[in-house]
PDB file of N, CA and C in Angstrom:
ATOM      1  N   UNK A   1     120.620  77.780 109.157  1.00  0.00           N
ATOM      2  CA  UNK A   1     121.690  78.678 109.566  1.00  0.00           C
ATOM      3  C   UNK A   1     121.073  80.032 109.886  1.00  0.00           C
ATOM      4  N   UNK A   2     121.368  80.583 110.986  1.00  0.00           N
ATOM      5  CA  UNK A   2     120.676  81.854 111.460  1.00  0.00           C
ATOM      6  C   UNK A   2     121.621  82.756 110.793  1.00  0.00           C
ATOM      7  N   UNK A   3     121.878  84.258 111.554  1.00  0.00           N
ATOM      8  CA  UNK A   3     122.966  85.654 110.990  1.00  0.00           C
ATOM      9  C   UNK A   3     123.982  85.057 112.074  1.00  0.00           C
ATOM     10  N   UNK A   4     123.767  84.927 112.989  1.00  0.00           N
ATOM     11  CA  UNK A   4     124.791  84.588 113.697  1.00  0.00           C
ATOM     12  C   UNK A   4     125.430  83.461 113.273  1.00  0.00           C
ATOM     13  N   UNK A   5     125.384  82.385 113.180  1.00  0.00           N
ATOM     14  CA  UNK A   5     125.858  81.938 112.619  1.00  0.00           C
ATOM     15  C   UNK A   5     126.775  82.041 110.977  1.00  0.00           C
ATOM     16  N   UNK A   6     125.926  82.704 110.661  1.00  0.00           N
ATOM     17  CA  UNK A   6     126.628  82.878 109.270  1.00  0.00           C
ATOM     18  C   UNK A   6     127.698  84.564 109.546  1.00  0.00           C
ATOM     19  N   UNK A   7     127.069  85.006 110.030  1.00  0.00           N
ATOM     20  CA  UNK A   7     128.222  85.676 110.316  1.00  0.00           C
ATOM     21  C   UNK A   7     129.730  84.932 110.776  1.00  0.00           C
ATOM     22  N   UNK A   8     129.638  84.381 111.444  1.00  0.00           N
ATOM     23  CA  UNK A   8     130.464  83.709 112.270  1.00  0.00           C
ATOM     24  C   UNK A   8     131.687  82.925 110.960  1.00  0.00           C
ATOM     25  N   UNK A   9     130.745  81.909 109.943  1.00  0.00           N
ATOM     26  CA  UNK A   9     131.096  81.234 109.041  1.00  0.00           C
ATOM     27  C   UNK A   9     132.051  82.455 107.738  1.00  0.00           C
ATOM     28  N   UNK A  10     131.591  83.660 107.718  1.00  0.00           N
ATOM     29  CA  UNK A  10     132.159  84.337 106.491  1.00  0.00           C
ATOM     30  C   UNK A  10     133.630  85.168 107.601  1.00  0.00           C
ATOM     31  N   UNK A  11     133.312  85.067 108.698  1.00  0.00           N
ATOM     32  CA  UNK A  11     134.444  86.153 109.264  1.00  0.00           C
ATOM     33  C   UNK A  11     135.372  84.997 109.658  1.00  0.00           C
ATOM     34  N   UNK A  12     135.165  84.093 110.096  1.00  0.00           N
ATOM     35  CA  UNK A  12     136.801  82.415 109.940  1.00  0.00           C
ATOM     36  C   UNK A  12     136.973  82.583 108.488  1.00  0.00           C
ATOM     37  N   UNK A  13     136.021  82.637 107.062  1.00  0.00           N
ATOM     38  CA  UNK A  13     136.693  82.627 106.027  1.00  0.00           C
ATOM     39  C   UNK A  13     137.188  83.729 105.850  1.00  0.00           C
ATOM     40  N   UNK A  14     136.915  84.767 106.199  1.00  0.00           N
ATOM     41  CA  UNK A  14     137.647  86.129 105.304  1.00  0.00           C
ATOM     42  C   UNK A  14     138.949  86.799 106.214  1.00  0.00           C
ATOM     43  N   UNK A  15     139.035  86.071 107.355  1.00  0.00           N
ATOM     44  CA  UNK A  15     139.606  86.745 108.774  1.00  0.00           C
ATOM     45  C   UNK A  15     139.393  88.119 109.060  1.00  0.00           C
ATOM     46  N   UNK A  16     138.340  88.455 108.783  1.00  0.00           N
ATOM     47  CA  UNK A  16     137.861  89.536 109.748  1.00  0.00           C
ATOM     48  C   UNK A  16     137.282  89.551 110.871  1.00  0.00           C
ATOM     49  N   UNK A  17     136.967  90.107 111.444  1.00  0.00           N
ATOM     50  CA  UNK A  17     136.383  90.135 113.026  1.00  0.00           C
ATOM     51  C   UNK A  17     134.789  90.286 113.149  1.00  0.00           C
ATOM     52  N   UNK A  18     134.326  89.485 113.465  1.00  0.00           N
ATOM     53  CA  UNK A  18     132.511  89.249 113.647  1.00  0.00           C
ATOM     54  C   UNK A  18     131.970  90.945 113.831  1.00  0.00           C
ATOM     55  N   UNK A  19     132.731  91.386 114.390  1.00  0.00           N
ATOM     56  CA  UNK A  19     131.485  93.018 114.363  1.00  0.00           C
ATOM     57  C   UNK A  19     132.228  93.944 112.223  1.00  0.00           C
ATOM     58  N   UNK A  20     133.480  93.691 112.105  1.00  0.00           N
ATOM     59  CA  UNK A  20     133.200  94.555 111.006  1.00  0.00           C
ATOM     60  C   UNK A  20     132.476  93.081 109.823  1.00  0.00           C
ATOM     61  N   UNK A  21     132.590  91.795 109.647  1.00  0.00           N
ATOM     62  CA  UNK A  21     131.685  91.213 109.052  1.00  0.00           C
ATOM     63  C   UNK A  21     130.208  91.927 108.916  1.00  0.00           C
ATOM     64  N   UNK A  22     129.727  91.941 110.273  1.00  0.00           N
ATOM     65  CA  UNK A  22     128.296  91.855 110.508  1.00  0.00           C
ATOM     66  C   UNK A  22     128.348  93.450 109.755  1.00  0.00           C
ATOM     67  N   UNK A  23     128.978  94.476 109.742  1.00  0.00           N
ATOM     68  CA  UNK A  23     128.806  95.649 109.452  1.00  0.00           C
ATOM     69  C   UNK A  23     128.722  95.775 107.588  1.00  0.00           C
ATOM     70  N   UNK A  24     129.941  94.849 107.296  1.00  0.00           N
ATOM     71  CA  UNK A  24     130.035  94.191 105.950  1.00  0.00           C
ATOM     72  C   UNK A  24     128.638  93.511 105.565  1.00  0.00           C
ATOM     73  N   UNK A  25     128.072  92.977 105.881  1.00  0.00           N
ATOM     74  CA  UNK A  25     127.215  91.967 105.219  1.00  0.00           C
ATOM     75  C   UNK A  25     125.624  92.956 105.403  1.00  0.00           C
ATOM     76  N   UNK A  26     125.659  94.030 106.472  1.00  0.00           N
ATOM     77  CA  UNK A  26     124.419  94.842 106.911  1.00  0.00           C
ATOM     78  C   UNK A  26     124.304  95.860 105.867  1.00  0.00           C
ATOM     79  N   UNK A  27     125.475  96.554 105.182  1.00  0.00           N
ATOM     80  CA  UNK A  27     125.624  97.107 104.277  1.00  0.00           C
ATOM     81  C   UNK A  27     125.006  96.529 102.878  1.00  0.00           C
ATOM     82  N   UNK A  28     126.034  95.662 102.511  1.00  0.00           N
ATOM     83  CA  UNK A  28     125.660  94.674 101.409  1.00  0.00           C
ATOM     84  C   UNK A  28     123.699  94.820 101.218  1.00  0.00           C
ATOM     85  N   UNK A  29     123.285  94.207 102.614  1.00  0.00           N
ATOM     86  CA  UNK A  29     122.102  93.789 102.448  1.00  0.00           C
ATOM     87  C   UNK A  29     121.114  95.200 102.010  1.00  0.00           C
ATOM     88  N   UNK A  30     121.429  96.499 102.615  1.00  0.00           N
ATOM     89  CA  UNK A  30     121.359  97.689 102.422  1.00  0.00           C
ATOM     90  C   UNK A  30     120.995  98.179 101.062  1.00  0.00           C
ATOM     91  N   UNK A  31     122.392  97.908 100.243  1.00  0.00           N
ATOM     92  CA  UNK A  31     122.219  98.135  99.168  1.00  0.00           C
ATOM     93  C   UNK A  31     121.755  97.319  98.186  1.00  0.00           C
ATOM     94  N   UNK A  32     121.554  96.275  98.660  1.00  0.00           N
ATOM     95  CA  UNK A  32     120.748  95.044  97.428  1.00  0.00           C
ATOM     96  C   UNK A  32     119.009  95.461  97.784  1.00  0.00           C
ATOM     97  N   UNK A  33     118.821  95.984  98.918  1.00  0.00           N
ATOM     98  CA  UNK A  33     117.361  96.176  98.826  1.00  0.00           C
ATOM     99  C   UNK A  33     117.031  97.710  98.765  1.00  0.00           C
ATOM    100  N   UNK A  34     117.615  98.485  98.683  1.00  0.00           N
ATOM    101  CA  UNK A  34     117.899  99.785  97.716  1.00  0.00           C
ATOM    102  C   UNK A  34     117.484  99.980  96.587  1.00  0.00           C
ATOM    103  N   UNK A  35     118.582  98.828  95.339  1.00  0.00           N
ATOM    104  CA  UNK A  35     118.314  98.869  94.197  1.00  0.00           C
ATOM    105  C   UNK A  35     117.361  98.055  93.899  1.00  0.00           C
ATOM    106  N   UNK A  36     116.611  96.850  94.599  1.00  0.00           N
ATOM    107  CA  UNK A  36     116.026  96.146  94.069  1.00  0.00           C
ATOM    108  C   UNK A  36     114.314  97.163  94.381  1.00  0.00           C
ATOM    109  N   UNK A  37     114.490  98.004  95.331  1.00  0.00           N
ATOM    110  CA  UNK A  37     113.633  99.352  95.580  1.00  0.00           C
ATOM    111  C   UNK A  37     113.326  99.868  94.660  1.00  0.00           C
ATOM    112  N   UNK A  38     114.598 100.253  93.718  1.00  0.00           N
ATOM    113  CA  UNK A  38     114.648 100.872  92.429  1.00  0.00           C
ATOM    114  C   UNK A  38     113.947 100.404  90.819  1.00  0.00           C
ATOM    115  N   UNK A  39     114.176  98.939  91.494  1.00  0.00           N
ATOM    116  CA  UNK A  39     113.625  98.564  90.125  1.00  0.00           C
ATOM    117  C   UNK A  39     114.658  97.664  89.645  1.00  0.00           C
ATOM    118  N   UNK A  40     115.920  97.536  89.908  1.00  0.00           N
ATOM    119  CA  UNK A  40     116.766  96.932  89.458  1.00  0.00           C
ATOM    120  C   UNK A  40     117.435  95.901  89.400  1.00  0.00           C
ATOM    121  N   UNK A  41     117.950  94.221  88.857  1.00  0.00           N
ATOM    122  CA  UNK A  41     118.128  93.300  88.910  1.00  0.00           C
ATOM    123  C   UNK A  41     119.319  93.781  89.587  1.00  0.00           C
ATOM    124  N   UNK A  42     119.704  92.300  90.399  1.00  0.00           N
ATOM    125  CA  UNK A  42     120.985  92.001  90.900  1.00  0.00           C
ATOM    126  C   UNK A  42     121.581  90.743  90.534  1.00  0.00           C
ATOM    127  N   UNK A  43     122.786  90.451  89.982  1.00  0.00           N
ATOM    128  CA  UNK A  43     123.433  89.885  89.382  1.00  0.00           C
ATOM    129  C   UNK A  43     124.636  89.388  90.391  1.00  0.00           C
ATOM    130  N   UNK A  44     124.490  88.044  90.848  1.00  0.00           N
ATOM    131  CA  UNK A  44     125.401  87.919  91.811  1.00  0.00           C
ATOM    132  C   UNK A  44     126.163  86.268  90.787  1.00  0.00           C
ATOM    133  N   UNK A  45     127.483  86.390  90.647  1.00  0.00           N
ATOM    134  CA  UNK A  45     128.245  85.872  89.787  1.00  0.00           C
ATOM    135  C   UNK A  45     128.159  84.619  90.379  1.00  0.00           C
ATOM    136  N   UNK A  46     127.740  83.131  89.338  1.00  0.00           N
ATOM    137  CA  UNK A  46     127.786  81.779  90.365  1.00  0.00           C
ATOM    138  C   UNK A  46     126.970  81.646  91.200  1.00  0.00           C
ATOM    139  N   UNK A  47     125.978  82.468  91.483  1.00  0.00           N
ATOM    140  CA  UNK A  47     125.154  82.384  92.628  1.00  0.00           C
ATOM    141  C   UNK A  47     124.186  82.305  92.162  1.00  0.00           C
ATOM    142  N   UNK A  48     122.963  83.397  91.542  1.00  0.00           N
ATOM    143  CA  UNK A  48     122.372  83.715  91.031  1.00  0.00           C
ATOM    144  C   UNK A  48     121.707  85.086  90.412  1.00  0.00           C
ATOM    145  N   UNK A  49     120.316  85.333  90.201  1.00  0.00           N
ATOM    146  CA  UNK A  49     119.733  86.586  89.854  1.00  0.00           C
ATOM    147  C   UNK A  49     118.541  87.025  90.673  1.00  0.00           C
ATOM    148  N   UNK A  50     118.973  88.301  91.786  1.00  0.00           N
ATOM    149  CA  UNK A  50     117.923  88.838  91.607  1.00  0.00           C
ATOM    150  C   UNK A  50     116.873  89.723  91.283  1.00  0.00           C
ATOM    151  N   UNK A  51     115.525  90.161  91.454  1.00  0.00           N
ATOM    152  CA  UNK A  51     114.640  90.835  90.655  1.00  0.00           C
ATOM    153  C   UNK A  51     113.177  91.280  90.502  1.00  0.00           C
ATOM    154  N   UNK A  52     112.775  92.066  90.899  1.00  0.00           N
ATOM    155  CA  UNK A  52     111.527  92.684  91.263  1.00  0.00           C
ATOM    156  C   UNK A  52     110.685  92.462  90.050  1.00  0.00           C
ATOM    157  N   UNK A  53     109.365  91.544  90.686  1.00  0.00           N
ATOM    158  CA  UNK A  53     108.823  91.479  89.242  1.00  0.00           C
ATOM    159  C   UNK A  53     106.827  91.852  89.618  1.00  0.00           C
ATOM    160  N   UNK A  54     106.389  92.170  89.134  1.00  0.00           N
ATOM    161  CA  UNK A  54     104.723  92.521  89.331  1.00  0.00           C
ATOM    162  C   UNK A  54     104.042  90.888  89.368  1.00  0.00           C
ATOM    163  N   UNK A  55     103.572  90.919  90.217  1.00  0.00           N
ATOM    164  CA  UNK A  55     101.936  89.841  90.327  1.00  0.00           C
ATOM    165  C   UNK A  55     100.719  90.744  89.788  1.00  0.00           C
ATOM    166  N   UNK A  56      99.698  90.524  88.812  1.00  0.00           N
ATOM    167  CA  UNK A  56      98.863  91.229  88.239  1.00  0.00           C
ATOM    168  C   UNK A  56      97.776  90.948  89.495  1.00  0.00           C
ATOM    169  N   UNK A  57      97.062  91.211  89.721  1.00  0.00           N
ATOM    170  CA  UNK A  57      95.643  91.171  89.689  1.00  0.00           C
ATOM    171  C   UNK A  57      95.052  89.901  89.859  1.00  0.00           C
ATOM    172  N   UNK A  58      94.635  89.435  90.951  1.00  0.00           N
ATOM    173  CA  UNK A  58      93.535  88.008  90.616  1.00  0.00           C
ATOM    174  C   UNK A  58      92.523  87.765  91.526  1.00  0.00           C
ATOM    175  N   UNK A  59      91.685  87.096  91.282  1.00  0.00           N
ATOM    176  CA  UNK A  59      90.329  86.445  92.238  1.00  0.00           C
ATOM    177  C   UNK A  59      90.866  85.144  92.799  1.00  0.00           C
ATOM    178  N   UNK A  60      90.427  85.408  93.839  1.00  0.00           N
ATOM    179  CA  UNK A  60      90.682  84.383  94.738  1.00  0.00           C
ATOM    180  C   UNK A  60      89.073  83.874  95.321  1.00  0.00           C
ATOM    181  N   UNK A  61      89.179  82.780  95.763  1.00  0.00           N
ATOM    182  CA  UNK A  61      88.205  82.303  96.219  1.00  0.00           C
ATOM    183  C   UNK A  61      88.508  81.515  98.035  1.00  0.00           C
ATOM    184  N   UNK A  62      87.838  82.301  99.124  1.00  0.00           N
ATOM    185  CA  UNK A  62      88.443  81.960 100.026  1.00  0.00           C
ATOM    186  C   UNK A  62      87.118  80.319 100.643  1.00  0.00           C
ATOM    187  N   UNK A  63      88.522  79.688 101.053  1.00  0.00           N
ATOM    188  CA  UNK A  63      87.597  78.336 101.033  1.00  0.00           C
ATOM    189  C   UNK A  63      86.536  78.008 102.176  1.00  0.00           C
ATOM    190  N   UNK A  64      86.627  78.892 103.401  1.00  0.00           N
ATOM    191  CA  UNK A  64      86.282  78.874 104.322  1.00  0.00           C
ATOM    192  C   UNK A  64      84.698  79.165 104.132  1.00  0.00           C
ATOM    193  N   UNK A  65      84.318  80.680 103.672  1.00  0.00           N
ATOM    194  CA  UNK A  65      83.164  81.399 102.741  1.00  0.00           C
ATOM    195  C   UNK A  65      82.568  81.000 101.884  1.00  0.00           C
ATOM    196  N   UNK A  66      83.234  80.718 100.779  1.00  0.00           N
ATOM    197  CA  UNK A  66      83.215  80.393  98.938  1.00  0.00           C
ATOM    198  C   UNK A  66      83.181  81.876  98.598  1.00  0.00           C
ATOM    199  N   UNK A  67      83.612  82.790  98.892  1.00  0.00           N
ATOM    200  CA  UNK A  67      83.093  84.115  98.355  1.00  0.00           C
ATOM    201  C   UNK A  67      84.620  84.360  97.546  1.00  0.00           C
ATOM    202  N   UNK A  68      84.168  84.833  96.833  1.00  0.00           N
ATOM    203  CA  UNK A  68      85.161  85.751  96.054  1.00  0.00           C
ATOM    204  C   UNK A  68      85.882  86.882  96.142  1.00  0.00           C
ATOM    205  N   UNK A  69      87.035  87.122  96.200  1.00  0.00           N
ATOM    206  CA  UNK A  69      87.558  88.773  96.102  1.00  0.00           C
ATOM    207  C   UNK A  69      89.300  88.253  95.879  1.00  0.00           C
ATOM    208  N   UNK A  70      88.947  89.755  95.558  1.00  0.00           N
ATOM    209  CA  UNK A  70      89.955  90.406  94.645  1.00  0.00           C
ATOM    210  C   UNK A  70      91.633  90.699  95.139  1.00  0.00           C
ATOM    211  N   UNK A  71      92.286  90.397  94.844  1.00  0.00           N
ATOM    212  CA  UNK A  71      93.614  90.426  95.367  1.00  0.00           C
ATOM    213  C   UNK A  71      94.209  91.258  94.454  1.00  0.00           C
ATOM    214  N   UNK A  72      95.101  92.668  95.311  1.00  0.00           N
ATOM    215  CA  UNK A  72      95.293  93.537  94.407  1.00  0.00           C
ATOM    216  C   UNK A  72      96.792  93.620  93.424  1.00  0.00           C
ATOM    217  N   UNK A  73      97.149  94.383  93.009  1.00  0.00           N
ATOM    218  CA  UNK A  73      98.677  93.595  92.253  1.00  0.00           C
ATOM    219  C   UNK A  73      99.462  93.947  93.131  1.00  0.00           C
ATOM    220  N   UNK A  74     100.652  93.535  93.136  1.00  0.00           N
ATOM    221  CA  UNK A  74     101.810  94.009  94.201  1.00  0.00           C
ATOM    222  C   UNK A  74     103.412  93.453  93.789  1.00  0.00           C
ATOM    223  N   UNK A  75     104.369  93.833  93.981  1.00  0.00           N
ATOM    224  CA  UNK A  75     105.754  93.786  93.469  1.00  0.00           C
ATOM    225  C   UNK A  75     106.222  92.641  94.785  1.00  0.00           C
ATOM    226  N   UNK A  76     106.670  91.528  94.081  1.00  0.00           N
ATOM    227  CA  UNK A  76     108.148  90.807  94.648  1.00  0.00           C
ATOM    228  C   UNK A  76     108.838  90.215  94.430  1.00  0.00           C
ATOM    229  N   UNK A  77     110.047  90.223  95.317  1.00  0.00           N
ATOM    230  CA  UNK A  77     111.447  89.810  94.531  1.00  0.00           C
ATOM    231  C   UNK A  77     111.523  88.175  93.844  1.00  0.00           C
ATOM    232  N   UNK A  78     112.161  87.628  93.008  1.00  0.00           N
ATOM    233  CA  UNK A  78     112.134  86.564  92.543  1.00  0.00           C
ATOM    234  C   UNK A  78     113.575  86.321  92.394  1.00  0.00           C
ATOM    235  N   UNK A  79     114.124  85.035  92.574  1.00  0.00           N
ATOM    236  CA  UNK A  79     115.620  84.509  92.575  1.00  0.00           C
ATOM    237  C   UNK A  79     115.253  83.702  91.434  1.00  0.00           C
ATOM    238  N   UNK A  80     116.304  83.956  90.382  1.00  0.00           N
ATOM    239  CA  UNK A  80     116.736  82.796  89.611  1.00  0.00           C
ATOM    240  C   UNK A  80     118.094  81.822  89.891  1.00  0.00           C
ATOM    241  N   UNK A  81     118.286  80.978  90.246  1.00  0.00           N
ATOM    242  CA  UNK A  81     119.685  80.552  90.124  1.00  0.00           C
ATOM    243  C   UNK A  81     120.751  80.236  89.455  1.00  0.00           C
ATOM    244  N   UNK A  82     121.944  80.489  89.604  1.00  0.00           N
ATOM    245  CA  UNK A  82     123.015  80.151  88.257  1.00  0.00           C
ATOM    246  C   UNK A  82     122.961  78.789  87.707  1.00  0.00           C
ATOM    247  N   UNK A  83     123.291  78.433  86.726  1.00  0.00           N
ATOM    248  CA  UNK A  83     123.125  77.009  86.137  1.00  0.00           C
ATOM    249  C   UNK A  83     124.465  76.089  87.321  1.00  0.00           C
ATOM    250  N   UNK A  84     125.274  77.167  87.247  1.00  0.00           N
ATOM    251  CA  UNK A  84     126.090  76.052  88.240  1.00  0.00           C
ATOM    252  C   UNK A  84     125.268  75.444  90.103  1.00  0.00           C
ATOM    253  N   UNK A  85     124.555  76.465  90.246  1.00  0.00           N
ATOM    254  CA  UNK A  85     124.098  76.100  91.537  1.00  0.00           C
ATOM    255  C   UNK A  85     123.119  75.540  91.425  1.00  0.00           C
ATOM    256  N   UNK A  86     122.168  75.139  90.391  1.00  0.00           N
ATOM    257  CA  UNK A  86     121.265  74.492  89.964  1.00  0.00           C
ATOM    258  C   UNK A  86     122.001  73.180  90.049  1.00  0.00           C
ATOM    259  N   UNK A  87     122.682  72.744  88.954  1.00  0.00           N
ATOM    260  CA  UNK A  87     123.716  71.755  89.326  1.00  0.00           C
ATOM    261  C   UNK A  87     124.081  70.900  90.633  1.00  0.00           C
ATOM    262  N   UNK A  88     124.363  71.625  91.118  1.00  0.00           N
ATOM    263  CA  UNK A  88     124.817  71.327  92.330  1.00  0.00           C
ATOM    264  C   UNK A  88     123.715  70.701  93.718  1.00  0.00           C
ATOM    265  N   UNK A  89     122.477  71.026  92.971  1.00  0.00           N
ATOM    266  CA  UNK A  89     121.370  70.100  93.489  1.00  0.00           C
ATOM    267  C   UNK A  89     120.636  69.089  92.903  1.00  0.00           C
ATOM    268  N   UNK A  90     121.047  68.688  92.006  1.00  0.00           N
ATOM    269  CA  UNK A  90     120.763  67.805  91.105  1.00  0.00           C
ATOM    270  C   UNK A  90     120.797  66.116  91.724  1.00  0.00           C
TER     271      UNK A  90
END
C-alpha cells in the first residue's frame, strides 16, 4: 500500500476529503517524529509501541576485504507490537 493509497482508504473511512486527510495524517507523522526526536516513546492504543533506542558500538568485518572496522553507535526507532496485533498474525 503506497500514501496514496492509504490516504484514499482512511478518508472513505472517516469521510473526509483526500487533501484535509493527507494534511491530517502529514501532521500526525510530524509530530510522532518530533517526539520520537526528543527521546520519547509513542504509545499507539491496539497498535503498538514506538521508541528510540541506542545501537552501541561494534566491529564488523567486511567480507569482501576481511578487514575490520568499526561501526559507530547511532539511535533508531524500534516498534513493539500490541499483543492483540501480534495475535492477529498468528
Amino acid at each position: 500500500m503506497n500514501n496514496k493509497e492509504f490516504i484514499a482508504e482512511v478518508s472513505a473511512e472517516t469521510g473526509y476529503t483526500n487533501k484535509s486527510t493527507q494534511d491530517l495524517v502529514d501532521c500526525m507523522v510530524k509530530i510522532m517524529s518530533s517526539k520520537l526526536e526528543d527521546g520519547d516513546s509513542i504509545a499507539v492504543p491496539n497498535f503498538g509501541t514506538f521508541e528510540v533506542k541506542k545501537k552501541m558500538e561494534r566491529i564488523m568485518v567486511s567480507p569482501m576485504t576481511q578487514k575490520r572496522m568499526l561501526v559507530p553507535p547511532k539511535l533508531v526507532v524500534s516498534f513493539k507490537p500490541a499483543s492483540s496485533v501480534k495475535d492477529k498474525f498468528k
